[in-house]
C-alpha atoms as a PDB file:
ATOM      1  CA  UNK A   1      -0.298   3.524  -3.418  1.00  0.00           C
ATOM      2  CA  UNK A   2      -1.353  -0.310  -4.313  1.00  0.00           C
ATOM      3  CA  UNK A   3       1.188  -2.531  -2.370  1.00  0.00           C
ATOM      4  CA  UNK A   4       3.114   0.756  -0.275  1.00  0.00           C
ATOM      5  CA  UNK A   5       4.262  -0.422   3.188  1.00  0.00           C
ATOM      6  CA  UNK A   6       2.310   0.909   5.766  1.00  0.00           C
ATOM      7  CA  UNK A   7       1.817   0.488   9.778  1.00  0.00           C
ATOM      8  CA  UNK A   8      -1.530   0.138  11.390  1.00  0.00           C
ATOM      9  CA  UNK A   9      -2.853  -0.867  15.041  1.00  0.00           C
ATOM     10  CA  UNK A  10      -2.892  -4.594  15.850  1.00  0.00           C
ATOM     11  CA  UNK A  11      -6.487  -4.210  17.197  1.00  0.00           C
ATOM     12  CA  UNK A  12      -9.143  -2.204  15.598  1.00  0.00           C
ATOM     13  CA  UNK A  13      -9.805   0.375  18.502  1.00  0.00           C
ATOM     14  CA  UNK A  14      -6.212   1.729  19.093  1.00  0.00           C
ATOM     15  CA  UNK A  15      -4.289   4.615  16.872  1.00  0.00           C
ATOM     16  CA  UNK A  16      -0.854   3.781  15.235  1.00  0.00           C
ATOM     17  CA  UNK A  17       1.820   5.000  17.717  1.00  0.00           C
ATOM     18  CA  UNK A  18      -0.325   5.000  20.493  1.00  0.00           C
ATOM     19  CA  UNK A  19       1.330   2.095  22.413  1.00  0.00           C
ATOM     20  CA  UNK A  20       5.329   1.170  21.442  1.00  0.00           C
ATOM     21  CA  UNK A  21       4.911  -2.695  20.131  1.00  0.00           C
ATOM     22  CA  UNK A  22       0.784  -2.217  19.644  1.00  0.00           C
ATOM     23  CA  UNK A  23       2.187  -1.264  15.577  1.00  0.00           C
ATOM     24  CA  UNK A  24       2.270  -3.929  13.033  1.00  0.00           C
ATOM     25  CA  UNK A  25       3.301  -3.720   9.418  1.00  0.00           C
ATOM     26  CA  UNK A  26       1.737  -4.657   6.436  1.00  0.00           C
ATOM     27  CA  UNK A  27       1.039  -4.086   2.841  1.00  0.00           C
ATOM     28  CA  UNK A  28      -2.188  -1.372   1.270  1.00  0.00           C
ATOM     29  CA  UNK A  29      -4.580  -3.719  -0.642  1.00  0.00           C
ATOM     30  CA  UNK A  30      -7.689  -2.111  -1.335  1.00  0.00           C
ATOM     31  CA  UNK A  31     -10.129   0.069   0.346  1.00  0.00           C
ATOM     32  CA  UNK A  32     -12.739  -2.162   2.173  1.00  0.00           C
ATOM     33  CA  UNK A  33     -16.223  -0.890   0.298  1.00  0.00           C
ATOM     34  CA  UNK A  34     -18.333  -2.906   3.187  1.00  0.00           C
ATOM     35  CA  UNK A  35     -17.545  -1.591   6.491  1.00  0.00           C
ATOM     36  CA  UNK A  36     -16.701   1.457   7.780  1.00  0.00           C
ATOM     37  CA  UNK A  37     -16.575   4.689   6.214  1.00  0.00           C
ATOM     38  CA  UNK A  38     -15.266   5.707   2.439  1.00  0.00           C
ATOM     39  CA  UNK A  39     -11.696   5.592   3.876  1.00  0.00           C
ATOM     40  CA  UNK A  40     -11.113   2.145   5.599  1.00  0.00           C
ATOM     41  CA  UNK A  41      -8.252  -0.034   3.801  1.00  0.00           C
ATOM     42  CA  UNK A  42      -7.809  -3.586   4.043  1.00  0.00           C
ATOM     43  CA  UNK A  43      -4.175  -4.307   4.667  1.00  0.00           C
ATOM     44  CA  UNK A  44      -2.332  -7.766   4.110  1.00  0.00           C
ATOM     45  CA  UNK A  45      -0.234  -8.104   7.159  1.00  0.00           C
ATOM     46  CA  UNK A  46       3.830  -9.363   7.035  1.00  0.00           C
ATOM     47  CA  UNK A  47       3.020 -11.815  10.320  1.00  0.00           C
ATOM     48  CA  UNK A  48      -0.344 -13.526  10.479  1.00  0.00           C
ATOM     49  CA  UNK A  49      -0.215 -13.061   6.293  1.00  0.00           C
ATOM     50  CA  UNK A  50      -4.290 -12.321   6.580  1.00  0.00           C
ATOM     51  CA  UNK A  51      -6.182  -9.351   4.943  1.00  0.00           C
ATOM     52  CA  UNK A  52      -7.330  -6.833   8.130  1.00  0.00           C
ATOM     53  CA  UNK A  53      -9.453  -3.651   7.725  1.00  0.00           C
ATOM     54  CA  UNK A  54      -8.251  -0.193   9.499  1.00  0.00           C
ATOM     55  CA  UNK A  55      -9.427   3.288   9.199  1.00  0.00           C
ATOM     56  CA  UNK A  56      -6.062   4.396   9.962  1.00  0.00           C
ATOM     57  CA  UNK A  57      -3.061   3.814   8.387  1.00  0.00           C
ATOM     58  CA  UNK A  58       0.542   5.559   8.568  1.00  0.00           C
ATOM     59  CA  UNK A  59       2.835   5.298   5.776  1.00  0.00           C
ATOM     60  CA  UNK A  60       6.473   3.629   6.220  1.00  0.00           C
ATOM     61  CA  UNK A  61       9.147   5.723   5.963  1.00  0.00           C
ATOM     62  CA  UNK A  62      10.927   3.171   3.550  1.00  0.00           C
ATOM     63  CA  UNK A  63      12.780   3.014   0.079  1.00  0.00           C
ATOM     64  CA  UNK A  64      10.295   0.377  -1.112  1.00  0.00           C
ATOM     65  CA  UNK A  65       7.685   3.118  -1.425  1.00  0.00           C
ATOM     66  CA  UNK A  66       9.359   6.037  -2.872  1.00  0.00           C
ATOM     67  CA  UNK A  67       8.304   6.256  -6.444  1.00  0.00           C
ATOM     68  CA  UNK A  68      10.748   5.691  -8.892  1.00  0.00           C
ATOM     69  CA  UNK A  69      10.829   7.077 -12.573  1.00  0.00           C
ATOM     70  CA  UNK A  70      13.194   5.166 -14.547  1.00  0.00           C
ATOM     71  CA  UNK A  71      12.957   3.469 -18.473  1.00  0.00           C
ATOM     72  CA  UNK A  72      11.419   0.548 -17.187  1.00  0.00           C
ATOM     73  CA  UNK A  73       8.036   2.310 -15.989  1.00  0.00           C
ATOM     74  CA  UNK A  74       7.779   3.823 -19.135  1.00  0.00           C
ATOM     75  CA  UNK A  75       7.480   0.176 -21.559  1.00  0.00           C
ATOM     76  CA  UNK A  76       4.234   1.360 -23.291  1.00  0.00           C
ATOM     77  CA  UNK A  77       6.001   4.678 -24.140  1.00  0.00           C
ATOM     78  CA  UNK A  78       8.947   2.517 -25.572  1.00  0.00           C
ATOM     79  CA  UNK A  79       6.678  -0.274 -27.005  1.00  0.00           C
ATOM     80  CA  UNK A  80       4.671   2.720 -28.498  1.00  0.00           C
ATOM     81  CA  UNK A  81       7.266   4.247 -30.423  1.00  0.00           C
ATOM     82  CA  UNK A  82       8.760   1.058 -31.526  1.00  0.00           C
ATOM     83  CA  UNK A  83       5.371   0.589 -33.389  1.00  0.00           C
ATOM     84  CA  UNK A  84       5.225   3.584 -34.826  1.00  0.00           C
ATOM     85  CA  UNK A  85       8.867   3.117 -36.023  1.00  0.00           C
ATOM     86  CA  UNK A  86       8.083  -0.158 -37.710  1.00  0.00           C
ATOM     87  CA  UNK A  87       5.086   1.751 -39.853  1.00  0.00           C
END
């Protein structure tokens, strides 16, 4: 979820695919814990590069966020049983 692509309105009172061009892209950061309600992100956007806070946020449809299990996510599994190995 930390860093996923995601699309949000460029002002804070419109809904992502409202308007065609009225989208911009940006990166999940954090949720913002003062303002809002319990679900408003702050998003770092690609184009002004500055950390925004919307309530809505849609998801890219994008390789970059599909999860992917391979040996390299598992390095404490591997560094784990290299320790146990060398006991």
């Amino acid at each position: 979820m930390f860093w996923d692509i995601v699309h949000c309105a460029c002002h804070a009172n419109k809904q992502p695919g409202s308007q065609k061009g009225q989208e911009i892209r940006g990166h999940f950061v954090s949720f913002a814990w003062d303002v809002g309600h319990k679900l408003t992100f702050l998003v770092l956007t690609d184009d002004t590069r500055k950390v925004i806070k919307r309530s809505v946020l849609c998801l890219a449809d994008c390789p970059e966020n599909e999860i992917r299990l391979d040996e390299n996510n598992l390095r404490l599994d591997n560094l784990l049983d290299k320790n146990c190995d060398a006991r």
